[in-house]
PDB file of N, CA and C in Angstrom:
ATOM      1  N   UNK A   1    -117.312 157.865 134.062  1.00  0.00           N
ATOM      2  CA  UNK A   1    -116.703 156.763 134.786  1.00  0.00           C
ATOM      3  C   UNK A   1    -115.591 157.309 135.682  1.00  0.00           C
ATOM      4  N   UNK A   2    -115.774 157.349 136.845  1.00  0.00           N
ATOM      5  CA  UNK A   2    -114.894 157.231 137.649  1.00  0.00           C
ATOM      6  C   UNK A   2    -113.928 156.352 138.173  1.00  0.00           C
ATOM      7  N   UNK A   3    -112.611 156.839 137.968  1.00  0.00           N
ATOM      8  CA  UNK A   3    -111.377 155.844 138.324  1.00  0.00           C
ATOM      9  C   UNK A   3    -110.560 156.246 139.862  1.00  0.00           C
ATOM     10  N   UNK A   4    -110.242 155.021 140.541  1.00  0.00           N
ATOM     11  CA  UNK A   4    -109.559 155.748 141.657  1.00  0.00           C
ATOM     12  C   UNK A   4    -108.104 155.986 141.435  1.00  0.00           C
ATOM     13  N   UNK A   5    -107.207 156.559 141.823  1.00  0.00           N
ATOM     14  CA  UNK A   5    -105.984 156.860 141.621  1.00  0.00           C
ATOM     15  C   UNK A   5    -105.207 156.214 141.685  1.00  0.00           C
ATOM     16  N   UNK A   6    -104.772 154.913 142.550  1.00  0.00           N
ATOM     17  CA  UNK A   6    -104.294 154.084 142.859  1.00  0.00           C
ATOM     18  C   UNK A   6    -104.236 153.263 141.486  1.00  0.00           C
ATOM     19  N   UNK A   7    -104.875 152.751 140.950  1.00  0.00           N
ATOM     20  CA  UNK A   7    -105.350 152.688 139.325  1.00  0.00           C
ATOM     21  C   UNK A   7    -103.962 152.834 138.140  1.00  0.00           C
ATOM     22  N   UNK A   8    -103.876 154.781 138.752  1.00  0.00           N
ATOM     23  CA  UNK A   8    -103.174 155.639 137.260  1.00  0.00           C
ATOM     24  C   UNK A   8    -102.141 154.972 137.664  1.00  0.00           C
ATOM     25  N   UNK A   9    -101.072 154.978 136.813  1.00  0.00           N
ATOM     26  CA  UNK A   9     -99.585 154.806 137.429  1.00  0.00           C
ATOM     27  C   UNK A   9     -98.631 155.350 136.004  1.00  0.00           C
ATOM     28  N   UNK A  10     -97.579 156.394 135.916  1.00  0.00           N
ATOM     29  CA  UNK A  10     -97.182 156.752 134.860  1.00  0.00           C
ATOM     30  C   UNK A  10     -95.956 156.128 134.055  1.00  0.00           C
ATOM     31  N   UNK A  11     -95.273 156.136 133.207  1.00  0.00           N
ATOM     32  CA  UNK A  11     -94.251 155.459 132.436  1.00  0.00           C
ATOM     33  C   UNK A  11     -92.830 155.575 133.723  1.00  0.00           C
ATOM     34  N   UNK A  12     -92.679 157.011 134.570  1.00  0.00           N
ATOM     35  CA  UNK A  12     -92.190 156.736 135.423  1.00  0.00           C
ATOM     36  C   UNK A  12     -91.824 156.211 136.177  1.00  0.00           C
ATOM     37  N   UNK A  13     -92.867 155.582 136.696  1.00  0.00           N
ATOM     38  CA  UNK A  13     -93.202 154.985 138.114  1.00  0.00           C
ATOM     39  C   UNK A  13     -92.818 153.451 137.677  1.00  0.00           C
ATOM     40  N   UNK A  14     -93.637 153.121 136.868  1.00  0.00           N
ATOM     41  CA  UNK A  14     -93.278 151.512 136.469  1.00  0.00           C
ATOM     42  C   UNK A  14     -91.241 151.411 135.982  1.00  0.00           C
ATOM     43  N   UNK A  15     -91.149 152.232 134.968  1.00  0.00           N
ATOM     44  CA  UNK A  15     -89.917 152.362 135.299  1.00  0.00           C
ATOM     45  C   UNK A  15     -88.850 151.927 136.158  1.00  0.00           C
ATOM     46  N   UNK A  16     -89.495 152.752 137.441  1.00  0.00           N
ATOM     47  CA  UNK A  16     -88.074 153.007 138.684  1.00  0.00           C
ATOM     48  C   UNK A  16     -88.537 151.121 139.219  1.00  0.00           C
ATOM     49  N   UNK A  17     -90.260 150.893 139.424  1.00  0.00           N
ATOM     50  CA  UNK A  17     -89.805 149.670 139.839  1.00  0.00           C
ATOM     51  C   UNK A  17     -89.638 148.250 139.374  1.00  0.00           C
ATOM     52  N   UNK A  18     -89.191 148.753 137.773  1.00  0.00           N
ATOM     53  CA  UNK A  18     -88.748 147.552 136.837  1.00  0.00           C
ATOM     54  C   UNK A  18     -86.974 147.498 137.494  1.00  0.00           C
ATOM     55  N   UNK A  19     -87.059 148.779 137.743  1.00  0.00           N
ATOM     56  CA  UNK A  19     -84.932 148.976 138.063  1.00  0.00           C
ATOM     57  C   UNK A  19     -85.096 148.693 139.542  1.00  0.00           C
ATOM     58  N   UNK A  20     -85.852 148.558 140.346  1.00  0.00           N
ATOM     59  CA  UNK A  20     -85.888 148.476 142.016  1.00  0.00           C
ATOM     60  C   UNK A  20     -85.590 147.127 141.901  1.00  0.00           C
ATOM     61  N   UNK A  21     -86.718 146.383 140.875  1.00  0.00           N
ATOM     62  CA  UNK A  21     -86.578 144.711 141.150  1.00  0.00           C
ATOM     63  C   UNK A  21     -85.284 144.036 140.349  1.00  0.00           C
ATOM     64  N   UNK A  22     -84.912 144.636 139.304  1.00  0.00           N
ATOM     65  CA  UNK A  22     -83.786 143.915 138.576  1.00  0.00           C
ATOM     66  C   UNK A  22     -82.970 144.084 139.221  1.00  0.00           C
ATOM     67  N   UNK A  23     -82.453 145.092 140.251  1.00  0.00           N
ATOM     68  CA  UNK A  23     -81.579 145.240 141.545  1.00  0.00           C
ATOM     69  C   UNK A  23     -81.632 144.269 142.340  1.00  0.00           C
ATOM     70  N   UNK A  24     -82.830 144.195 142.591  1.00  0.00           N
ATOM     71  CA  UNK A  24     -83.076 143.215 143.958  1.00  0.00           C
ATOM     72  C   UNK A  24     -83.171 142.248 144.102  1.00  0.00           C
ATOM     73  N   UNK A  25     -83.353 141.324 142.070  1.00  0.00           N
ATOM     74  CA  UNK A  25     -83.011 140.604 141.552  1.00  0.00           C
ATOM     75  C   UNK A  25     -81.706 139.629 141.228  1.00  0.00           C
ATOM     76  N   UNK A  26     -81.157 140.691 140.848  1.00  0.00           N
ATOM     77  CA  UNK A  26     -79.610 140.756 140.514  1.00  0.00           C
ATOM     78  C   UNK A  26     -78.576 139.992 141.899  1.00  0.00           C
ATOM     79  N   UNK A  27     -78.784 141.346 142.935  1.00  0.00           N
ATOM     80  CA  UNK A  27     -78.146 140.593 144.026  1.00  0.00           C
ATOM     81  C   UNK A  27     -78.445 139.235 144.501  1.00  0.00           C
ATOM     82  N   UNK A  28     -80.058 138.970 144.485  1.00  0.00           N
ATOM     83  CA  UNK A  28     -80.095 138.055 145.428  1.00  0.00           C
ATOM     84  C   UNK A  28     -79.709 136.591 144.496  1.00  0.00           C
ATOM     85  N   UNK A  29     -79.197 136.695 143.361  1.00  0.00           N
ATOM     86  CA  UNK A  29     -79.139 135.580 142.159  1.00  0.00           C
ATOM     87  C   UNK A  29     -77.658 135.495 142.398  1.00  0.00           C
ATOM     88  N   UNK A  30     -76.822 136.414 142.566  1.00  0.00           N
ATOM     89  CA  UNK A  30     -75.383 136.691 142.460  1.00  0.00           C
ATOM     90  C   UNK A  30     -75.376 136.033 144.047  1.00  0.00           C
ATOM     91  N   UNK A  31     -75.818 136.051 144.901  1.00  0.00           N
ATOM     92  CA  UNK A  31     -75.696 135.394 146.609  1.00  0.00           C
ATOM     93  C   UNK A  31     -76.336 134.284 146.278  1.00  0.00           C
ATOM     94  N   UNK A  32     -77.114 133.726 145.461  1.00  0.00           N
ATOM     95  CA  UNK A  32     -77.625 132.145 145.168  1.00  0.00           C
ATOM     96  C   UNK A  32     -76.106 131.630 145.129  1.00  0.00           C
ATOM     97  N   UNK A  33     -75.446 132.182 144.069  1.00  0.00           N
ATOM     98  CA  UNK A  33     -74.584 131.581 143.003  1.00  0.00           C
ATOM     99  C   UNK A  33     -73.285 131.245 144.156  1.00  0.00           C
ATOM    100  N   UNK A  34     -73.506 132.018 144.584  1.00  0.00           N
ATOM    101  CA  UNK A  34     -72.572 132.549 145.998  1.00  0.00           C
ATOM    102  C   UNK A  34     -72.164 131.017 146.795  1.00  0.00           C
ATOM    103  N   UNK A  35     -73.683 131.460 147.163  1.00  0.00           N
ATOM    104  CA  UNK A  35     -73.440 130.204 148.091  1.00  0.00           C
ATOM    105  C   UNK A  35     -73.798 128.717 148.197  1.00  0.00           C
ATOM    106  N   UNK A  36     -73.929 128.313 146.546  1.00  0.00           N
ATOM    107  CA  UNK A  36     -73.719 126.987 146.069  1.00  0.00           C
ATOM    108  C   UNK A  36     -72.525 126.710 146.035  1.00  0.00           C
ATOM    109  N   UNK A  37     -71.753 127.489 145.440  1.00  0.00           N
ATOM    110  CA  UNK A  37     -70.124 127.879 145.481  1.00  0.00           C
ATOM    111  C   UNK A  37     -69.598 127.620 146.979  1.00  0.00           C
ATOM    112  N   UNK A  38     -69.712 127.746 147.742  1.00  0.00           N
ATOM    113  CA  UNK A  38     -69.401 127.461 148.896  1.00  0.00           C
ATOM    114  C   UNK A  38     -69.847 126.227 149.680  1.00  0.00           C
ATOM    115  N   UNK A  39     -71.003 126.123 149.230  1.00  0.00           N
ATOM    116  CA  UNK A  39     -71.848 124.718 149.747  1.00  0.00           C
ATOM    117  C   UNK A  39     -70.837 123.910 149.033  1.00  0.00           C
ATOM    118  N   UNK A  40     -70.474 123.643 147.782  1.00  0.00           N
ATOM    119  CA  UNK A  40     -70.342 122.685 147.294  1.00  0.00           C
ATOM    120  C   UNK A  40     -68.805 122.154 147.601  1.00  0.00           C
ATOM    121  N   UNK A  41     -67.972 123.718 147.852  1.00  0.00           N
ATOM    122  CA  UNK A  41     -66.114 123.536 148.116  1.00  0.00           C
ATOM    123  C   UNK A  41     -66.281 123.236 149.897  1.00  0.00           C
ATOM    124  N   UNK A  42     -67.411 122.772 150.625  1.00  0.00           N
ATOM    125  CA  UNK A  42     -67.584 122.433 151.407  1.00  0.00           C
ATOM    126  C   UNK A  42     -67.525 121.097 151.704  1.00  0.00           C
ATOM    127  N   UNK A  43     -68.594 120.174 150.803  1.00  0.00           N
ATOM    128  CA  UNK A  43     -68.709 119.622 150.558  1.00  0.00           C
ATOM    129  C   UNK A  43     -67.056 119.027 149.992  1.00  0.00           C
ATOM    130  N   UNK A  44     -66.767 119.404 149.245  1.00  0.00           N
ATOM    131  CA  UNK A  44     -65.399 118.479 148.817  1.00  0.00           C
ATOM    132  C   UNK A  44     -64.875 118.633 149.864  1.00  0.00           C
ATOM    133  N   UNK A  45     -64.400 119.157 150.692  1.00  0.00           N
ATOM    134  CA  UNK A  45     -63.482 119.013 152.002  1.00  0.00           C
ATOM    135  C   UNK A  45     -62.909 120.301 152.306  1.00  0.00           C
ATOM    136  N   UNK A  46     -63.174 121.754 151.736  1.00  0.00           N
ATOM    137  CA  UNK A  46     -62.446 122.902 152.104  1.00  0.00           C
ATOM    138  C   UNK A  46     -62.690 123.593 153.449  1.00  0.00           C
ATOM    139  N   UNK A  47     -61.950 123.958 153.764  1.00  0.00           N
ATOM    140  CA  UNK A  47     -61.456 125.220 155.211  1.00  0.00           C
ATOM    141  C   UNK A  47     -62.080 126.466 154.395  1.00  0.00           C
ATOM    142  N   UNK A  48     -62.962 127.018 155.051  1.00  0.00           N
ATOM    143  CA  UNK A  48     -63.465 128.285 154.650  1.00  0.00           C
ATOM    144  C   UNK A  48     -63.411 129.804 155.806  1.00  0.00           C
ATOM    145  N   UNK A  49     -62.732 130.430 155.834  1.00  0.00           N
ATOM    146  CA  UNK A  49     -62.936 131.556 156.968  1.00  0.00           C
ATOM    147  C   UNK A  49     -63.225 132.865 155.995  1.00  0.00           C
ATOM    148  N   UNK A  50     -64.384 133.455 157.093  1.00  0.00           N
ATOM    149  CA  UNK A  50     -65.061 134.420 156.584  1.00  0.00           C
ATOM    150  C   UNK A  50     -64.655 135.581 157.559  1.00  0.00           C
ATOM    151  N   UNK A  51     -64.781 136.817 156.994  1.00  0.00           N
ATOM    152  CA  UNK A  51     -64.443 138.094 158.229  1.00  0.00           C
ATOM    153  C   UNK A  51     -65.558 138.278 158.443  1.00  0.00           C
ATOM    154  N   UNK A  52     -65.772 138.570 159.809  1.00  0.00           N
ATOM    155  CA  UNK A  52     -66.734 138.839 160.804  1.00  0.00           C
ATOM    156  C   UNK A  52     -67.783 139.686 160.103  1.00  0.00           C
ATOM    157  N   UNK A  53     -67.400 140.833 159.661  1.00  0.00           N
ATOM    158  CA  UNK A  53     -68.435 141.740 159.303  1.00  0.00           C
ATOM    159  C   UNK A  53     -68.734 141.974 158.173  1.00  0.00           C
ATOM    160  N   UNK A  54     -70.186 141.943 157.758  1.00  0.00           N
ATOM    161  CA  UNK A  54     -70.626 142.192 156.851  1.00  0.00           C
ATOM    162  C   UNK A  54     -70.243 143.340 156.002  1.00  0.00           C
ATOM    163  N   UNK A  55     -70.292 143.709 154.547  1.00  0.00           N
ATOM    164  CA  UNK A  55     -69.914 144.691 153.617  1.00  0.00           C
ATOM    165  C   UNK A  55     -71.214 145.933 153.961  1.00  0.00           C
ATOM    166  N   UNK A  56     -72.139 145.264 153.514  1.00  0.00           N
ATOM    167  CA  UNK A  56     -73.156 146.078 152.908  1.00  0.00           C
ATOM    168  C   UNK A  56     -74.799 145.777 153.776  1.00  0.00           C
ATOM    169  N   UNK A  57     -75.483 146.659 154.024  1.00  0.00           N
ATOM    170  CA  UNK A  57     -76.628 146.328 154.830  1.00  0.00           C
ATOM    171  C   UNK A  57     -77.871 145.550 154.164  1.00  0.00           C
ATOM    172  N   UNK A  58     -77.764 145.787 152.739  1.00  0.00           N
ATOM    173  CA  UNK A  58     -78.301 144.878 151.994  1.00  0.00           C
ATOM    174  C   UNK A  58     -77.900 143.263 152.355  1.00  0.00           C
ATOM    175  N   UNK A  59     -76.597 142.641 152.039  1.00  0.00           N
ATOM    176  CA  UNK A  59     -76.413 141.488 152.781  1.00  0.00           C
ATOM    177  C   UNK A  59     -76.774 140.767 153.983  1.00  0.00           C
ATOM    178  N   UNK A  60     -76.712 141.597 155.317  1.00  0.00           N
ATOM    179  CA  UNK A  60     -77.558 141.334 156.507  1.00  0.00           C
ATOM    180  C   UNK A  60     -79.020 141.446 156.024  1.00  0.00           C
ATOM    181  N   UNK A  61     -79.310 142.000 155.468  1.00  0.00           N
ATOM    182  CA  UNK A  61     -80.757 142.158 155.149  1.00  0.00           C
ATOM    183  C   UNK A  61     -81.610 140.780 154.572  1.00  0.00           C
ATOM    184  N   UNK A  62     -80.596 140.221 153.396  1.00  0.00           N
ATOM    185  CA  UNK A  62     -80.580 139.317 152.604  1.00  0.00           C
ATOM    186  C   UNK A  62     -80.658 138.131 153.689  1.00  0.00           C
ATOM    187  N   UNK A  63     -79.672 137.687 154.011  1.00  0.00           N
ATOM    188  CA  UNK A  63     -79.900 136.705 155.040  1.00  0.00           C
ATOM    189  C   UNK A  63     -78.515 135.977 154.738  1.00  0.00           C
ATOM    190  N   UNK A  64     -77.551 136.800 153.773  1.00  0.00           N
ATOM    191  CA  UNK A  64     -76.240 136.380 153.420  1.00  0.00           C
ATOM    192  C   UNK A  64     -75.090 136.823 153.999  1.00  0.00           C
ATOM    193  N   UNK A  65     -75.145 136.917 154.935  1.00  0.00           N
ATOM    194  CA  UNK A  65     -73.881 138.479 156.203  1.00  0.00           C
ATOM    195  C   UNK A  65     -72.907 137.258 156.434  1.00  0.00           C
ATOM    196  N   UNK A  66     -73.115 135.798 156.352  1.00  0.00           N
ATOM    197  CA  UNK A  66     -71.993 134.644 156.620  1.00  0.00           C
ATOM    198  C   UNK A  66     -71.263 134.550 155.295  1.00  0.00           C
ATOM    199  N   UNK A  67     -71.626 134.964 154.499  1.00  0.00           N
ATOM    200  CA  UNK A  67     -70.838 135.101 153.067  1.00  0.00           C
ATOM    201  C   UNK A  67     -70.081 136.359 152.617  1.00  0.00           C
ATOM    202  N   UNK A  68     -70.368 137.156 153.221  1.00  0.00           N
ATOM    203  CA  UNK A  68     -69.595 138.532 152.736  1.00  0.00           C
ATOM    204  C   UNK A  68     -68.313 138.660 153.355  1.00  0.00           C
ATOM    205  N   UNK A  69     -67.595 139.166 152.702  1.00  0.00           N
ATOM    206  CA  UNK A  69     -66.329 138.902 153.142  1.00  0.00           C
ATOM    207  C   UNK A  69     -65.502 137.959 153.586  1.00  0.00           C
ATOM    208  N   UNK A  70     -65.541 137.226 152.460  1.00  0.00           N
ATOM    209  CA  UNK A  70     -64.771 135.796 152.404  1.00  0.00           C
ATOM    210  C   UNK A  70     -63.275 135.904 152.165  1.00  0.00           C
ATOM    211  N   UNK A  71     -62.628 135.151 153.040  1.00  0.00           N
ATOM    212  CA  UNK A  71     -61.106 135.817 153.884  1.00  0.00           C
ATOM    213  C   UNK A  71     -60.159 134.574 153.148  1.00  0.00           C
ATOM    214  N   UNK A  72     -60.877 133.131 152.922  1.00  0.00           N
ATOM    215  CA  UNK A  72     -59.826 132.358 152.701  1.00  0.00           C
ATOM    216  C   UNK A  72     -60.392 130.742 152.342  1.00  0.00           C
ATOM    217  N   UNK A  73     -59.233 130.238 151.449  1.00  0.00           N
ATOM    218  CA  UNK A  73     -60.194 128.720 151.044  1.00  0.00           C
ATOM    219  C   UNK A  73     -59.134 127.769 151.299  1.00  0.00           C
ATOM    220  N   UNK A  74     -58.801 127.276 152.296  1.00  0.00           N
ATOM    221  CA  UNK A  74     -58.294 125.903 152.056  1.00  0.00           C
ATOM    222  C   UNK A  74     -58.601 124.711 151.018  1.00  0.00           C
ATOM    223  N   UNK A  75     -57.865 124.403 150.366  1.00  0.00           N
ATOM    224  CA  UNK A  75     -58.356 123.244 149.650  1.00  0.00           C
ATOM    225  C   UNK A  75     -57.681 121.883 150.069  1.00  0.00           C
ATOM    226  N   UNK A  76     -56.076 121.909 150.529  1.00  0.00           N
ATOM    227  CA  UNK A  76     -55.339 120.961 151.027  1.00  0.00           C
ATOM    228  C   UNK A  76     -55.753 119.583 151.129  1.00  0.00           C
ATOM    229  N   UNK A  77     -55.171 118.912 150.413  1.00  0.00           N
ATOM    230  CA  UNK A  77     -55.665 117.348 150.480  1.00  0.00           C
ATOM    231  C   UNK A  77     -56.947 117.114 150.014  1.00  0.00           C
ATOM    232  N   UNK A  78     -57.621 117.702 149.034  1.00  0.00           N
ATOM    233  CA  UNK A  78     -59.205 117.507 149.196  1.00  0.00           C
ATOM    234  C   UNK A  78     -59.120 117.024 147.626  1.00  0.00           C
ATOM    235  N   UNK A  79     -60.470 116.501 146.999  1.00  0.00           N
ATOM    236  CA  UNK A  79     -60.283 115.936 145.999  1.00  0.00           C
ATOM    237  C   UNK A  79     -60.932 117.290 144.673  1.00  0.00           C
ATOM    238  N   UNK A  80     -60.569 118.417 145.366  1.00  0.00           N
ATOM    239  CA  UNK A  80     -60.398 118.977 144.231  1.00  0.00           C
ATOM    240  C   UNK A  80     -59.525 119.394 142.662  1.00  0.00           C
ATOM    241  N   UNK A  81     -60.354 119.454 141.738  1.00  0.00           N
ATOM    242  CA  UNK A  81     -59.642 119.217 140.801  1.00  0.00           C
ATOM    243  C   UNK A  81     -60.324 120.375 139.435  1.00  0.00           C
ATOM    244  N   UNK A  82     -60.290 120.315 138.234  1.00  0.00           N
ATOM    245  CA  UNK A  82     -60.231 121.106 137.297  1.00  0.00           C
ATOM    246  C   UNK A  82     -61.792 121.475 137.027  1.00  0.00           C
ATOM    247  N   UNK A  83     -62.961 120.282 137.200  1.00  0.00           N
ATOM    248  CA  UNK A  83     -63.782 120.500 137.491  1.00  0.00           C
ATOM    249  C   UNK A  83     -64.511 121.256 138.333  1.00  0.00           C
ATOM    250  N   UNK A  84     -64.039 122.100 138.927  1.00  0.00           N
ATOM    251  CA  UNK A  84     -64.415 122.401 140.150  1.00  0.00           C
ATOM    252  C   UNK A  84     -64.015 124.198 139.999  1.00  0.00           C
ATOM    253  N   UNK A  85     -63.313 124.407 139.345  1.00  0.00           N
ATOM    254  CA  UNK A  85     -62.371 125.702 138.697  1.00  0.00           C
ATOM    255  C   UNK A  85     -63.408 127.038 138.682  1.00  0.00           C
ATOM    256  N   UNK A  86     -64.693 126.609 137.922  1.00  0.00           N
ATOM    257  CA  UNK A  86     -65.669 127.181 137.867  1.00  0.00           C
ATOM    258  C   UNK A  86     -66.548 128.217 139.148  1.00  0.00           C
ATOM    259  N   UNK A  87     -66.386 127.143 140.294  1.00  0.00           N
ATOM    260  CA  UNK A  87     -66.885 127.453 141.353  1.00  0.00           C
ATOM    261  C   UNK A  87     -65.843 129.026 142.065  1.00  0.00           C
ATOM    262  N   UNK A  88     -64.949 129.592 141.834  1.00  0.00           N
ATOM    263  CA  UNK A  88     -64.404 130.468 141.562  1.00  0.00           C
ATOM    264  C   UNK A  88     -65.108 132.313 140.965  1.00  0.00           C
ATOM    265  N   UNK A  89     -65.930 131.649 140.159  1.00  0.00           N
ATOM    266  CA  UNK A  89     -66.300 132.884 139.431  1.00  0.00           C
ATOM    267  C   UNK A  89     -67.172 133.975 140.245  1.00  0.00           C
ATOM    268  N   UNK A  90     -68.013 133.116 141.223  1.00  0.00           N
ATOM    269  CA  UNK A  90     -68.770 134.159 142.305  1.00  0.00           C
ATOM    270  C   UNK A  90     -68.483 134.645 143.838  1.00  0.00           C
ATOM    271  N   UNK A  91     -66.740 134.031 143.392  1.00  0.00           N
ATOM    272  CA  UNK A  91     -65.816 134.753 144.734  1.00  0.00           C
ATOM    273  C   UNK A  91     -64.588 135.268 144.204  1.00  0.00           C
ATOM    274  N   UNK A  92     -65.454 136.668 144.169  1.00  0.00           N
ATOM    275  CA  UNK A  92     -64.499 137.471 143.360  1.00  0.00           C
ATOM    276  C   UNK A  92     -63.913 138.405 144.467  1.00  0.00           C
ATOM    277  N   UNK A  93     -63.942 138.199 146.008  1.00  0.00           N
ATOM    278  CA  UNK A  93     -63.545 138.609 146.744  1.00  0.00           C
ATOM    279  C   UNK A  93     -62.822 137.875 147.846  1.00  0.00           C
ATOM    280  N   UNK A  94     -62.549 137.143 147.656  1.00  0.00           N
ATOM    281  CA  UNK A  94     -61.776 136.108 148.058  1.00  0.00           C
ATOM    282  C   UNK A  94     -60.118 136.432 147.901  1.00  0.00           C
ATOM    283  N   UNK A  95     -59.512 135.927 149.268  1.00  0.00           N
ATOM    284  CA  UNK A  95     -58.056 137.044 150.031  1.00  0.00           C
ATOM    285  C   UNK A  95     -57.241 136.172 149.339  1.00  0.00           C
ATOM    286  N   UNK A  96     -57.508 135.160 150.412  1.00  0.00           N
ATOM    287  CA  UNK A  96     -56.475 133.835 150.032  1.00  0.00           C
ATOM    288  C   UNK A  96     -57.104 132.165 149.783  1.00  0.00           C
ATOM    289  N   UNK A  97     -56.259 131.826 148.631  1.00  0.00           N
ATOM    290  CA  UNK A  97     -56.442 130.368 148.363  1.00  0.00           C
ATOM    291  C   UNK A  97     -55.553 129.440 148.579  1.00  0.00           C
ATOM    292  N   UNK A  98     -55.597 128.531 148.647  1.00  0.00           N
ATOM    293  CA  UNK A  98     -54.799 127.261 149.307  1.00  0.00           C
ATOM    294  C   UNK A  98     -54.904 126.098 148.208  1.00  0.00           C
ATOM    295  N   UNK A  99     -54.006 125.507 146.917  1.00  0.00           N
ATOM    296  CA  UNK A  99     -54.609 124.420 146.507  1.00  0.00           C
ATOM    297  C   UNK A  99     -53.062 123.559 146.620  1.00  0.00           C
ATOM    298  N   UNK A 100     -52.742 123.248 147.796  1.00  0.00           N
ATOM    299  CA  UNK A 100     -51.841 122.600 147.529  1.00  0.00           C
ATOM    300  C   UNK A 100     -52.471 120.918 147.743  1.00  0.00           C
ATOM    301  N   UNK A 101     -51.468 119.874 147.338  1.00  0.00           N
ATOM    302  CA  UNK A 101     -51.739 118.303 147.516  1.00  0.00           C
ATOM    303  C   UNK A 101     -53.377 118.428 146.630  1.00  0.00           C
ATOM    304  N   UNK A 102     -53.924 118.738 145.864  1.00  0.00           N
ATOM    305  CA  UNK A 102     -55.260 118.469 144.998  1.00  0.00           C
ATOM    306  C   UNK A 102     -54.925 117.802 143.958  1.00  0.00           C
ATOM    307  N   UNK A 103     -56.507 118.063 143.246  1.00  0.00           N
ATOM    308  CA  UNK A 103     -56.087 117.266 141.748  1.00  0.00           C
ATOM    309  C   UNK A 103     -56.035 118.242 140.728  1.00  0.00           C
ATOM    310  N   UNK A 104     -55.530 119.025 140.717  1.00  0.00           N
ATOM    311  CA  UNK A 104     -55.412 120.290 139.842  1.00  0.00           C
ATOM    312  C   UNK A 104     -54.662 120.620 139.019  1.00  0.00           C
ATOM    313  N   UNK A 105     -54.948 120.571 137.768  1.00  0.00           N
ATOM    314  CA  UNK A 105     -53.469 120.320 136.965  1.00  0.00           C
ATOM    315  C   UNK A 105     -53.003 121.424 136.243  1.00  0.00           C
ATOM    316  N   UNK A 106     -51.838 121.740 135.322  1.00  0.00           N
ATOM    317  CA  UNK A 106     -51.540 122.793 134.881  1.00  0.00           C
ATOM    318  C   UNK A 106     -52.878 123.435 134.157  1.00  0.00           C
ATOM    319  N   UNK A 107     -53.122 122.351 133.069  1.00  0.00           N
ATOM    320  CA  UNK A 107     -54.671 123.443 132.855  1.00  0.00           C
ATOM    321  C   UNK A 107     -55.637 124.005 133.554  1.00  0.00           C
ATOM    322  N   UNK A 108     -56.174 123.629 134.457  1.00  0.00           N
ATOM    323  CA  UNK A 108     -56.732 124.093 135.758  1.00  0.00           C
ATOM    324  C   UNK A 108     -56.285 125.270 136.291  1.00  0.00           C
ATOM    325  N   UNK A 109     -55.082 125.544 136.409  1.00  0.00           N
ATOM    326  CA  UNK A 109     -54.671 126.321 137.167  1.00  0.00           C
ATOM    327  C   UNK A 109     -54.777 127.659 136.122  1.00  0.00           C
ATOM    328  N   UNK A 110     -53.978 127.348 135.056  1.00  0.00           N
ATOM    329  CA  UNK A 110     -54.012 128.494 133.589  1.00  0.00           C
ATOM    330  C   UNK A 110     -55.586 128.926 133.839  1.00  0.00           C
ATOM    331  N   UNK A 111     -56.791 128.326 134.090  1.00  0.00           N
ATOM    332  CA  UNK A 111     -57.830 128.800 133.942  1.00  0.00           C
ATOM    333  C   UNK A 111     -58.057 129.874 135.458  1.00  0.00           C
ATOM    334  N   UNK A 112     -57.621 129.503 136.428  1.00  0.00           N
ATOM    335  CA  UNK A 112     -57.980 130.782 137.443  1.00  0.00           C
ATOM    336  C   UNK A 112     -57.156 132.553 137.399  1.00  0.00           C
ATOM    337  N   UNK A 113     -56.278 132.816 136.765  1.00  0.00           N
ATOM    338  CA  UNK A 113     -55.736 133.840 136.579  1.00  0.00           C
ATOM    339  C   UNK A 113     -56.899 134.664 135.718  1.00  0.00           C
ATOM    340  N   UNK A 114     -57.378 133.704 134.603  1.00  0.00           N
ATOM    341  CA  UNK A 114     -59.086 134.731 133.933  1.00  0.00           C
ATOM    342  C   UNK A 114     -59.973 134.755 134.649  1.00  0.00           C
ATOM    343  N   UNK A 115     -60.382 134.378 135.582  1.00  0.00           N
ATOM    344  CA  UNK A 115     -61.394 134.677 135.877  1.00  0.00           C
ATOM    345  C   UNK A 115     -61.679 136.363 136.605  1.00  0.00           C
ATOM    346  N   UNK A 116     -63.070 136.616 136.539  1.00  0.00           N
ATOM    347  CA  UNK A 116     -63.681 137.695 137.294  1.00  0.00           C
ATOM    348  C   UNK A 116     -62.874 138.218 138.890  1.00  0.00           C
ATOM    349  N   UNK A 117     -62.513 139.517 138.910  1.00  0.00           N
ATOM    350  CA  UNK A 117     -61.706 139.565 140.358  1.00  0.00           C
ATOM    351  C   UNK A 117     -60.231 139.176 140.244  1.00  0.00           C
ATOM    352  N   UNK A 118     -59.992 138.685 139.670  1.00  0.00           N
ATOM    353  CA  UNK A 118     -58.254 138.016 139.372  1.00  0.00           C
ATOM    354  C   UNK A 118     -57.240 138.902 139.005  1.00  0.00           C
ATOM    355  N   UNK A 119     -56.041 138.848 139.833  1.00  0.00           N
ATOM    356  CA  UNK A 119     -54.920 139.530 138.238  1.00  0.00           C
ATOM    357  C   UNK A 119     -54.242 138.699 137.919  1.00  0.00           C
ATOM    358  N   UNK A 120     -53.645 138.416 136.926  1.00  0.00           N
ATOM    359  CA  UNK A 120     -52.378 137.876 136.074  1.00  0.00           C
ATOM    360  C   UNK A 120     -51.308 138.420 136.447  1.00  0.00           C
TER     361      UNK A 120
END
């Protein structure tokens, strides 16, 4: 019986492209998360400015180059509040925030110093 080669494939090979896709995976789930996060502090009423240029060529690639390098969040007057705290965790590159006049209360606030990207 003859097999064609295309066929064989070794423990190697499957390997590298179990790690190619959990990569390629990874990012494009982490830029989902991204930019619900943004859709949604949109949606409540935020000022969003982004820097012009993209990080990484993967991102332009992606179709996410308006999200990279996120410069700043107005929140001012908007009806954000403690609920909303969460939306935080997948802008971990984020310069400056703005929550003045919201609904944000001391607990709220205690919760953004933990998060991912943050210092205390």
């Amino acid at each position: 019986m003859i097999r064609d080669k295309w066929h064989r494939c070794n423990l190697k090979q499957l390997l590298f492209l179990f790690v190619v896709f959990s990569i390629a995976f990874t990012v494009i789930l982490h830029q989902t998360r991204r930019g619900r996060a943004v859709k949604t502090l949109e949606q409540i009423g935020a000022k969003i400015v982004y820097q012009s240029q993209p990080r990484h060529w993967i991102d332009t690639f992606i179709g996410y180059a308006n999200l990279v390098g996120l410069s700043s969040i107005e929140l001012e007057g908007t009806s954000f509040g403690d609920e909303h705290v969460y939306l935080f965790d997948s802008l971990a590159d984020l310069q400056f925030l703005s929550l003045a006049d919201t609904k944000l209360t001391d607990q709220g606030v205690s919760l953004l110093p933990h998060m991912p990207g943050r210092c205390n």
